[in-house]
PDB file of N, CA and C in Angstrom:
ATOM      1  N   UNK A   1     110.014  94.204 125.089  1.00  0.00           N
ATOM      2  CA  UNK A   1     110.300  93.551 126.345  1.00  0.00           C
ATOM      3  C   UNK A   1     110.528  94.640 127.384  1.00  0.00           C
ATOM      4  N   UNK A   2     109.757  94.533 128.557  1.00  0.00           N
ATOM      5  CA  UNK A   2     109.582  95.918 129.352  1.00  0.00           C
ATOM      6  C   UNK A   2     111.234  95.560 130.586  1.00  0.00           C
ATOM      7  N   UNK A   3     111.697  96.492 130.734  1.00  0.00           N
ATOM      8  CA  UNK A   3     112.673  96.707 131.417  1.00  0.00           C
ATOM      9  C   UNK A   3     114.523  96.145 130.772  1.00  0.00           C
ATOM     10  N   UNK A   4     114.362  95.737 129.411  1.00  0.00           N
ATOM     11  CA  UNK A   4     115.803  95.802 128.287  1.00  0.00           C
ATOM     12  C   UNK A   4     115.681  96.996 127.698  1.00  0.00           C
ATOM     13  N   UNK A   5     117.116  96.563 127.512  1.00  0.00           N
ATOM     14  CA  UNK A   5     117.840  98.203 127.122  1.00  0.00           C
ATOM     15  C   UNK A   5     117.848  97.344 125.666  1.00  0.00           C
ATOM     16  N   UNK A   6     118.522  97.952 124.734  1.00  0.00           N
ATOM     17  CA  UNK A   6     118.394  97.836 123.355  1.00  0.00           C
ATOM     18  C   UNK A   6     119.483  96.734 123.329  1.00  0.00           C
ATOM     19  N   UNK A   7     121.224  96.820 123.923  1.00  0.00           N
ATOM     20  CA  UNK A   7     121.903  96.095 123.767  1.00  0.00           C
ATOM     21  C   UNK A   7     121.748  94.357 124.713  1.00  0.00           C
ATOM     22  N   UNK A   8     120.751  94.545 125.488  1.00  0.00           N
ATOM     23  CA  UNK A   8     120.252  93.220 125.777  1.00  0.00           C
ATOM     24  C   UNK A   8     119.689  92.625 125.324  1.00  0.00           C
ATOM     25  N   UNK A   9     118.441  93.479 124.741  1.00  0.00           N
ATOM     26  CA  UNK A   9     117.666  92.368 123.524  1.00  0.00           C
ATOM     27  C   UNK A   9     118.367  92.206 122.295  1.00  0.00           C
ATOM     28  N   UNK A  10     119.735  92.973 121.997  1.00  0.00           N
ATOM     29  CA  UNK A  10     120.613  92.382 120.836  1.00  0.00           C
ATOM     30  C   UNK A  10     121.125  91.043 121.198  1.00  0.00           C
ATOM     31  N   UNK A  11     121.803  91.001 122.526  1.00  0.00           N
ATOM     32  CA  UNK A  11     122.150  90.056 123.091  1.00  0.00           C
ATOM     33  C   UNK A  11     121.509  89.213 122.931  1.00  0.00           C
ATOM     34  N   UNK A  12     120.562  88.639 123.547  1.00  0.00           N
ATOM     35  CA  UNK A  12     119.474  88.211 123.563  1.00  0.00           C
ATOM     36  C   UNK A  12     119.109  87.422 122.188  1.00  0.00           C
ATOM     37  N   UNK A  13     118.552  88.281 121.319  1.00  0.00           N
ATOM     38  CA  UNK A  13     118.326  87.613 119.810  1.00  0.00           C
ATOM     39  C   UNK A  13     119.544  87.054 119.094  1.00  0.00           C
ATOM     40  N   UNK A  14     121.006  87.673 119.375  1.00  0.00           N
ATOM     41  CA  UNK A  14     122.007  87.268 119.021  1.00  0.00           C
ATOM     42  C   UNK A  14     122.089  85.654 119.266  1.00  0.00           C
ATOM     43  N   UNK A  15     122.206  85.383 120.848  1.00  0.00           N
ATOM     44  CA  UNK A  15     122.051  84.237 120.967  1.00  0.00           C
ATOM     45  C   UNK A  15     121.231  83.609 120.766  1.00  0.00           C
ATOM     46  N   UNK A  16     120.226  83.683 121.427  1.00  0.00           N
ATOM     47  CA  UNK A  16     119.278  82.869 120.573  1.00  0.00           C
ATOM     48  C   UNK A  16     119.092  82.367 119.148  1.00  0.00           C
ATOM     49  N   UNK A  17     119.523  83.324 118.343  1.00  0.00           N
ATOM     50  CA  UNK A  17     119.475  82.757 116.999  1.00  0.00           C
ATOM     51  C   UNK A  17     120.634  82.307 116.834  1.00  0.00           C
ATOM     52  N   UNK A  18     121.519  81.797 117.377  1.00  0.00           N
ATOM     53  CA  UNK A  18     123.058  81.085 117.342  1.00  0.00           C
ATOM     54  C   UNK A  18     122.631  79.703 117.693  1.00  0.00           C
ATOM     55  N   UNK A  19     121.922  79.545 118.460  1.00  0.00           N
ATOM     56  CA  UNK A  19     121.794  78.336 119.403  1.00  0.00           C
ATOM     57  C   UNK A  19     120.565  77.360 118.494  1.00  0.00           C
ATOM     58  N   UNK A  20     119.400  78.346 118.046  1.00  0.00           N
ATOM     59  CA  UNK A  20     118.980  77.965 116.805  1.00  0.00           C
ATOM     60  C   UNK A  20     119.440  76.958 115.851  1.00  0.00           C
ATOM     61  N   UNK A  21     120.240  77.695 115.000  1.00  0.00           N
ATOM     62  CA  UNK A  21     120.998  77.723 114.165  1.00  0.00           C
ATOM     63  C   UNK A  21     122.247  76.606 113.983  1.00  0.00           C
ATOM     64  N   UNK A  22     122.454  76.515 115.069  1.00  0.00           N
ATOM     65  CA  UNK A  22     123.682  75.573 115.326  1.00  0.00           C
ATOM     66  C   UNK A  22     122.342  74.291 115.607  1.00  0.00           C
ATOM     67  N   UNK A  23     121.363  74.535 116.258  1.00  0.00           N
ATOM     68  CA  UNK A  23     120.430  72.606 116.896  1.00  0.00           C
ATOM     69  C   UNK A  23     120.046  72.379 115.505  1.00  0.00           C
ATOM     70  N   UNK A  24     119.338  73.270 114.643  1.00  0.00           N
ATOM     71  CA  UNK A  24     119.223  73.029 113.750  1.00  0.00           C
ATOM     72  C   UNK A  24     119.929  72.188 112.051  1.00  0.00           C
ATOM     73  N   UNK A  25     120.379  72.973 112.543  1.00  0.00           N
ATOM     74  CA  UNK A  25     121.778  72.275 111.394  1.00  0.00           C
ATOM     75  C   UNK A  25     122.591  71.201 111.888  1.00  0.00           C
ATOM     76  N   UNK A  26     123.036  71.029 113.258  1.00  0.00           N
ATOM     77  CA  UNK A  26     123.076  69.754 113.838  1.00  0.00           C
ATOM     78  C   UNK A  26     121.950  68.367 113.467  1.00  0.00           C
ATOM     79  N   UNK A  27     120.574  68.512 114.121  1.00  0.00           N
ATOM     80  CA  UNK A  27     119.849  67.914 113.562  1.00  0.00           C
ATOM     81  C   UNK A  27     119.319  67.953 112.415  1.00  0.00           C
ATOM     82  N   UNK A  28     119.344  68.724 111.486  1.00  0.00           N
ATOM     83  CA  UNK A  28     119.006  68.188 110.249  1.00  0.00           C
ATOM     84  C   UNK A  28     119.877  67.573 109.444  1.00  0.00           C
ATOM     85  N   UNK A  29     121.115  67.920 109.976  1.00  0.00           N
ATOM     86  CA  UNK A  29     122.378  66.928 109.128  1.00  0.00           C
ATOM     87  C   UNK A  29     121.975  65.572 109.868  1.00  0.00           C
ATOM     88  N   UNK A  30     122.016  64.755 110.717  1.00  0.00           N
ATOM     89  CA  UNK A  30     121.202  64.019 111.310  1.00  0.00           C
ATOM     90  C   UNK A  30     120.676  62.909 110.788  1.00  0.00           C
ATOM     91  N   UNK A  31     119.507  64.081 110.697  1.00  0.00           N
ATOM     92  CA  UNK A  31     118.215  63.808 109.706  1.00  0.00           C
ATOM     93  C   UNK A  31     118.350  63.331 108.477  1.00  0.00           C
ATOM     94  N   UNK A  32     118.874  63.848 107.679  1.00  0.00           N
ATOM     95  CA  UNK A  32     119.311  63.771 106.475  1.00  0.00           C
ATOM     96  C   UNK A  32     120.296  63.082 105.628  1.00  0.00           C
ATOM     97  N   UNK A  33     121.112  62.438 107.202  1.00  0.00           N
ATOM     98  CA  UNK A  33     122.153  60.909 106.762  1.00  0.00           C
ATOM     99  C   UNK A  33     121.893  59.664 106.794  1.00  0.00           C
ATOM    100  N   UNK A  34     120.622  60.040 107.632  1.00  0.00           N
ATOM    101  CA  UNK A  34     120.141  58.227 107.939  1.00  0.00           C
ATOM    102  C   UNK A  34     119.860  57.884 106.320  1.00  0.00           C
ATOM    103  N   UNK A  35     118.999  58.408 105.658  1.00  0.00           N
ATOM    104  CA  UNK A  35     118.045  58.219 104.210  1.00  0.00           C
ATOM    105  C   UNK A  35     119.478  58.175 103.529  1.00  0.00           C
ATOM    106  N   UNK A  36     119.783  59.275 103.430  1.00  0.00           N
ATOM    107  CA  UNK A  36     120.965  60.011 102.277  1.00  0.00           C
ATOM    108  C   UNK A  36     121.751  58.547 102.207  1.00  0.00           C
ATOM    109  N   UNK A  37     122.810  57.927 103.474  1.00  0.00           N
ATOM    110  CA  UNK A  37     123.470  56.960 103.498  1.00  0.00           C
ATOM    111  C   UNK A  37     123.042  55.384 103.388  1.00  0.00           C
ATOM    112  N   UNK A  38     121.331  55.057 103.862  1.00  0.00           N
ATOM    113  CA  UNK A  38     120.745  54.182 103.257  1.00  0.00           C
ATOM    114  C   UNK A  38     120.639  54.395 101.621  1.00  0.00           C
ATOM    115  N   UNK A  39     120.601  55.149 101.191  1.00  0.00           N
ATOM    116  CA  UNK A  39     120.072  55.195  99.614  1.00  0.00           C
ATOM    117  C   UNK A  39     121.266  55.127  98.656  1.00  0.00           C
ATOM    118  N   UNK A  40     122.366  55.621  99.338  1.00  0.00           N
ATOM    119  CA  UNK A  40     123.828  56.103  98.383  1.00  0.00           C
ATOM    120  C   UNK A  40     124.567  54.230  98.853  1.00  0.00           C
ATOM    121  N   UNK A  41     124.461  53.829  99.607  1.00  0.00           N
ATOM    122  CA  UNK A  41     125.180  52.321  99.938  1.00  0.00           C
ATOM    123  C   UNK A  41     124.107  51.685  99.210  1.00  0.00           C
ATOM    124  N   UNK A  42     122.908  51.614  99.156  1.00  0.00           N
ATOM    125  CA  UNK A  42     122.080  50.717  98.430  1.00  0.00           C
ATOM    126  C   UNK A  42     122.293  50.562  96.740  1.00  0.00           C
ATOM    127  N   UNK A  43     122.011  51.577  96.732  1.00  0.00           N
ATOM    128  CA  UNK A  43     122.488  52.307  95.144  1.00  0.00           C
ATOM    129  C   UNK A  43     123.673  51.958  94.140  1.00  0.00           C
ATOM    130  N   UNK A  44     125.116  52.816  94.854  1.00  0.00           N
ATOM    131  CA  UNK A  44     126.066  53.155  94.636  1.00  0.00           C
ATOM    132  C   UNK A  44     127.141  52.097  95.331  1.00  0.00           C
ATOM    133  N   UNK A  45     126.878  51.553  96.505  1.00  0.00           N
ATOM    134  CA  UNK A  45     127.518  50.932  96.967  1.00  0.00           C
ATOM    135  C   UNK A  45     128.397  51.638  97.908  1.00  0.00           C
ATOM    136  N   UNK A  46     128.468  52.808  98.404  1.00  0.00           N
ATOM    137  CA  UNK A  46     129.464  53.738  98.644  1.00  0.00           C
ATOM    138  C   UNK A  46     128.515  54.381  99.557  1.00  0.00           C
ATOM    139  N   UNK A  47     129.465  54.877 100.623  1.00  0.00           N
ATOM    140  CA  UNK A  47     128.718  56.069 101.611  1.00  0.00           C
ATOM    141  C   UNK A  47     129.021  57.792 100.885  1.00  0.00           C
ATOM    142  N   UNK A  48     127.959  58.414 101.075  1.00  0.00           N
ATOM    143  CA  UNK A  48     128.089  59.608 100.756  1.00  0.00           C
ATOM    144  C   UNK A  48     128.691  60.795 100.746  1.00  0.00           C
ATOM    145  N   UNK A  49     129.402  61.810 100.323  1.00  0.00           N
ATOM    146  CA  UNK A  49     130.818  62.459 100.651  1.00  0.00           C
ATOM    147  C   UNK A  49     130.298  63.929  99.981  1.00  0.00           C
ATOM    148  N   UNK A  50     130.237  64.797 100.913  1.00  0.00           N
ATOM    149  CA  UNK A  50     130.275  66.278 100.646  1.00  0.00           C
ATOM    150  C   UNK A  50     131.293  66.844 100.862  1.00  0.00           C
ATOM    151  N   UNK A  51     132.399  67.367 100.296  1.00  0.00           N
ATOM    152  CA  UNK A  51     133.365  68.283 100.874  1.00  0.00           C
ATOM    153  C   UNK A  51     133.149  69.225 101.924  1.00  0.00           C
ATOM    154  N   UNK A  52     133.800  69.330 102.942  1.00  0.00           N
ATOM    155  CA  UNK A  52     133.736  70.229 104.037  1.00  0.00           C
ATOM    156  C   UNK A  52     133.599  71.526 103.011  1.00  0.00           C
ATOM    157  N   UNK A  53     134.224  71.803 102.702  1.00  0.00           N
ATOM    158  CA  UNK A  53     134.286  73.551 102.141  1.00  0.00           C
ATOM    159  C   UNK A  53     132.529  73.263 101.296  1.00  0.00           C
ATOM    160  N   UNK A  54     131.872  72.560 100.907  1.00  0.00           N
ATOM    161  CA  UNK A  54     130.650  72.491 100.191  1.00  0.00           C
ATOM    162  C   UNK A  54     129.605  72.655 101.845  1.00  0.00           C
ATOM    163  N   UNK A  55     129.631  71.808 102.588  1.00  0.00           N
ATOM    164  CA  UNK A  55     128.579  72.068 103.900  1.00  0.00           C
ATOM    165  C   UNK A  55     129.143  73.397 104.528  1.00  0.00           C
ATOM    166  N   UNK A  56     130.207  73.863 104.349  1.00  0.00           N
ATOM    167  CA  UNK A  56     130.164  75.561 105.118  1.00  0.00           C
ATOM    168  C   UNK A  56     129.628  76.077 104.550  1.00  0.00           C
ATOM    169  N   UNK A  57     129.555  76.533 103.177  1.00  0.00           N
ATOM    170  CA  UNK A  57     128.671  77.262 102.168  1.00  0.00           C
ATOM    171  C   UNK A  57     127.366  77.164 102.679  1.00  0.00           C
ATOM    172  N   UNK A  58     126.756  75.807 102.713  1.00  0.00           N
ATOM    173  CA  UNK A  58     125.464  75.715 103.008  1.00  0.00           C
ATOM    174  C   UNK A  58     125.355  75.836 104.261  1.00  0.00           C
ATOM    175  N   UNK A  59     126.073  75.725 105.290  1.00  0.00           N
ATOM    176  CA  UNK A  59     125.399  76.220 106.841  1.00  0.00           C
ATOM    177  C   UNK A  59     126.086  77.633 106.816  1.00  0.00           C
ATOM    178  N   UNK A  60     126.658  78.386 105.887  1.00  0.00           N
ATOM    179  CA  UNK A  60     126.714  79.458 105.986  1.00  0.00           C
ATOM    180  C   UNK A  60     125.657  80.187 105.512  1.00  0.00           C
ATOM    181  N   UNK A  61     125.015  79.678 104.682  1.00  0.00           N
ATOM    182  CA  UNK A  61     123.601  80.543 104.346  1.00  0.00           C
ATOM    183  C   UNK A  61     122.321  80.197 105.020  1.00  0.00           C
ATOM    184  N   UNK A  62     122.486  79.464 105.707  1.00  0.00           N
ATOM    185  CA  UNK A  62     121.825  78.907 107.028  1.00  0.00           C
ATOM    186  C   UNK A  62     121.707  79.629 107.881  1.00  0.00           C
ATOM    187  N   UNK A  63     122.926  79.754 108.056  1.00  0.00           N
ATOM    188  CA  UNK A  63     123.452  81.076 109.545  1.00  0.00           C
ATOM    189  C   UNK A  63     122.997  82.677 108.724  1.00  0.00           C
ATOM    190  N   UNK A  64     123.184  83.081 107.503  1.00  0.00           N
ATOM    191  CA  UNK A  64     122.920  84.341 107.271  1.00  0.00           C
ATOM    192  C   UNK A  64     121.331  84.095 107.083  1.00  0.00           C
ATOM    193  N   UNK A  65     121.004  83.466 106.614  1.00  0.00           N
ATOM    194  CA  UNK A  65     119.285  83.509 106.809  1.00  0.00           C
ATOM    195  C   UNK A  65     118.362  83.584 108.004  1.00  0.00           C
ATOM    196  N   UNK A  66     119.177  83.000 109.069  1.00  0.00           N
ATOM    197  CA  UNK A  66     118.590  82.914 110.720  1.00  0.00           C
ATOM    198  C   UNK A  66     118.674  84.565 110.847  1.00  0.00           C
ATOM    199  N   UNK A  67     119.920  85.041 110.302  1.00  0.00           N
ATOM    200  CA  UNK A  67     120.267  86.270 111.498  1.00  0.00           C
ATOM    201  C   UNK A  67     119.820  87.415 110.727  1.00  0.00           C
ATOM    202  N   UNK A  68     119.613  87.361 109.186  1.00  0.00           N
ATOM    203  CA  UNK A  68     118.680  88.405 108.263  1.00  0.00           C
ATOM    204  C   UNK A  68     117.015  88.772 108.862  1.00  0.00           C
ATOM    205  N   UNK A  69     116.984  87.288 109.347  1.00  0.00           N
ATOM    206  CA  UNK A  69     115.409  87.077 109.715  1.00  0.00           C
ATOM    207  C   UNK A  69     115.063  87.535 110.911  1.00  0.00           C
ATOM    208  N   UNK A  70     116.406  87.305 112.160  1.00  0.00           N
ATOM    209  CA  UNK A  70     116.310  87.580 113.088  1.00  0.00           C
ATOM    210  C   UNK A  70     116.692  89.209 113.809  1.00  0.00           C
ATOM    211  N   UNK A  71     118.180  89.138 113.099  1.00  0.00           N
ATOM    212  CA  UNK A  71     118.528  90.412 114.006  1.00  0.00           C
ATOM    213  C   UNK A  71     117.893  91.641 112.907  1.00  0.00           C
ATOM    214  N   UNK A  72     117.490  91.670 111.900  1.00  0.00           N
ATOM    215  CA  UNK A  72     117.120  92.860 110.962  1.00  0.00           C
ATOM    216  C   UNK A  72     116.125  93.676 111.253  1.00  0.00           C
ATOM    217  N   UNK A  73     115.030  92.675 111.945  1.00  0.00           N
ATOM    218  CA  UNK A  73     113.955  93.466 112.862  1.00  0.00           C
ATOM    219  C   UNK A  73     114.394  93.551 114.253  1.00  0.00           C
ATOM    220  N   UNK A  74     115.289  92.874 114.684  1.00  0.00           N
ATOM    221  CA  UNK A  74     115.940  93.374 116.033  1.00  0.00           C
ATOM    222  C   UNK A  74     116.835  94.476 116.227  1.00  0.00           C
ATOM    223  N   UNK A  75     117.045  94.936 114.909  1.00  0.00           N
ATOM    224  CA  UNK A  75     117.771  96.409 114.553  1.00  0.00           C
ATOM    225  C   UNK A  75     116.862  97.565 115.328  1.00  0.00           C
ATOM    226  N   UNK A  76     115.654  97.503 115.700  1.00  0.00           N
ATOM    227  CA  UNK A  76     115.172  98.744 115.615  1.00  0.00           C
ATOM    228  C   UNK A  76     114.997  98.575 117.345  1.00  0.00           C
ATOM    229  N   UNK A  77     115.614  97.502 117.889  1.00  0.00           N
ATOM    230  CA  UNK A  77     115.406  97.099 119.214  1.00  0.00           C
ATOM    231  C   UNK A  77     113.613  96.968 119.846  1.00  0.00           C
ATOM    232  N   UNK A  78     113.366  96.361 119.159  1.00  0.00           N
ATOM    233  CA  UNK A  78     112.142  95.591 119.637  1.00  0.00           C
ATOM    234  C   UNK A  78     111.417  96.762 119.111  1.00  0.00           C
ATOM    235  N   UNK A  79     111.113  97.544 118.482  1.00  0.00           N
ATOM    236  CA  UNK A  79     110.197  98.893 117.969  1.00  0.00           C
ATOM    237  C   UNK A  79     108.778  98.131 117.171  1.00  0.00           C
ATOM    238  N   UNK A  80     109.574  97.364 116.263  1.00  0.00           N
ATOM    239  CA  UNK A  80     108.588  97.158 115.499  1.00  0.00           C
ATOM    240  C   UNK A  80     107.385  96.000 116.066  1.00  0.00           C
ATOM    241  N   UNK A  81     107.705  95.114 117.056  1.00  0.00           N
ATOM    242  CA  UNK A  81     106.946  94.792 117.657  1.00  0.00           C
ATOM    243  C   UNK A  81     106.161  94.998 118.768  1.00  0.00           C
ATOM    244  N   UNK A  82     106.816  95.701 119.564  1.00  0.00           N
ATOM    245  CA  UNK A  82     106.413  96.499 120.799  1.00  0.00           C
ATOM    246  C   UNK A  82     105.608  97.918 120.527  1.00  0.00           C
ATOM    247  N   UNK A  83     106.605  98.431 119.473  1.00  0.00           N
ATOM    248  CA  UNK A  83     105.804 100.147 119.282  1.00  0.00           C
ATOM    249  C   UNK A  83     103.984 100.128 118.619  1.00  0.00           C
ATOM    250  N   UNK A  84     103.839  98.837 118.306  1.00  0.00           N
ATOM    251  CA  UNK A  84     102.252  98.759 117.229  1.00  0.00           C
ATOM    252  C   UNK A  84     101.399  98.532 118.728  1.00  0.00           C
ATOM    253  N   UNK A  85     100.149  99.159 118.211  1.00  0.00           N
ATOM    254  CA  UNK A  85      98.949  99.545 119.363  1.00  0.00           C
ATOM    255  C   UNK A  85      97.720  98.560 118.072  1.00  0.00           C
ATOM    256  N   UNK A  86      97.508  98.298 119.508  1.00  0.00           N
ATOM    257  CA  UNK A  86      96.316  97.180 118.879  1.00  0.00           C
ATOM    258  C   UNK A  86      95.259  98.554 118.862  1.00  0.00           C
ATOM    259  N   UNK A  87      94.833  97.650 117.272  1.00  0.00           N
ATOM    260  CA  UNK A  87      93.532  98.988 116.521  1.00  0.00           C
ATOM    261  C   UNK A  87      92.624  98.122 116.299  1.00  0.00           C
TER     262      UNK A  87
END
């Protein structure tokens, strides 16, 4: 990105992959209660129950997978995409 300094495009990808991360997991929990809670009341008779401490786990590896993916090549501050010359 022509005219960022390194700690802006950290910035930058930081958030962005926060904001990600959070719509995402917002809507796919969502997503995933309409069915989940039709099928578990049909079924079971009962609405469906994850322990809070069980969905942090999983949007915690949610969140480390966004930011492995994201900020790890943003480590080198945009190098690895910017520094390659079309051959």
């Amino acid at each position: 990105m022509v005219g960022t300094g390194r700690r802006q495009l950290r910035r930058m990808l930081v958030l962005e992959t926060g904001m990600v991360t959070v719509a995402g997991l917002v809507i796919g929990t969502a997503v995933a209660a309409v069915p989940l809670t039709a099928f578990a009341v049909s079924v079971a008779g009962t609405a469906p129950y994850l322990p809070p401490v069980h969905y942090g786990v999983i949007a915690g590896a949610v969140a480390l997978a966004a930011a492995a993916g994201t900020l790890v090549p943003g480590a080198a501050g945009g190098r690895f995409v910017l520094g390659r010359r079309a051959g």
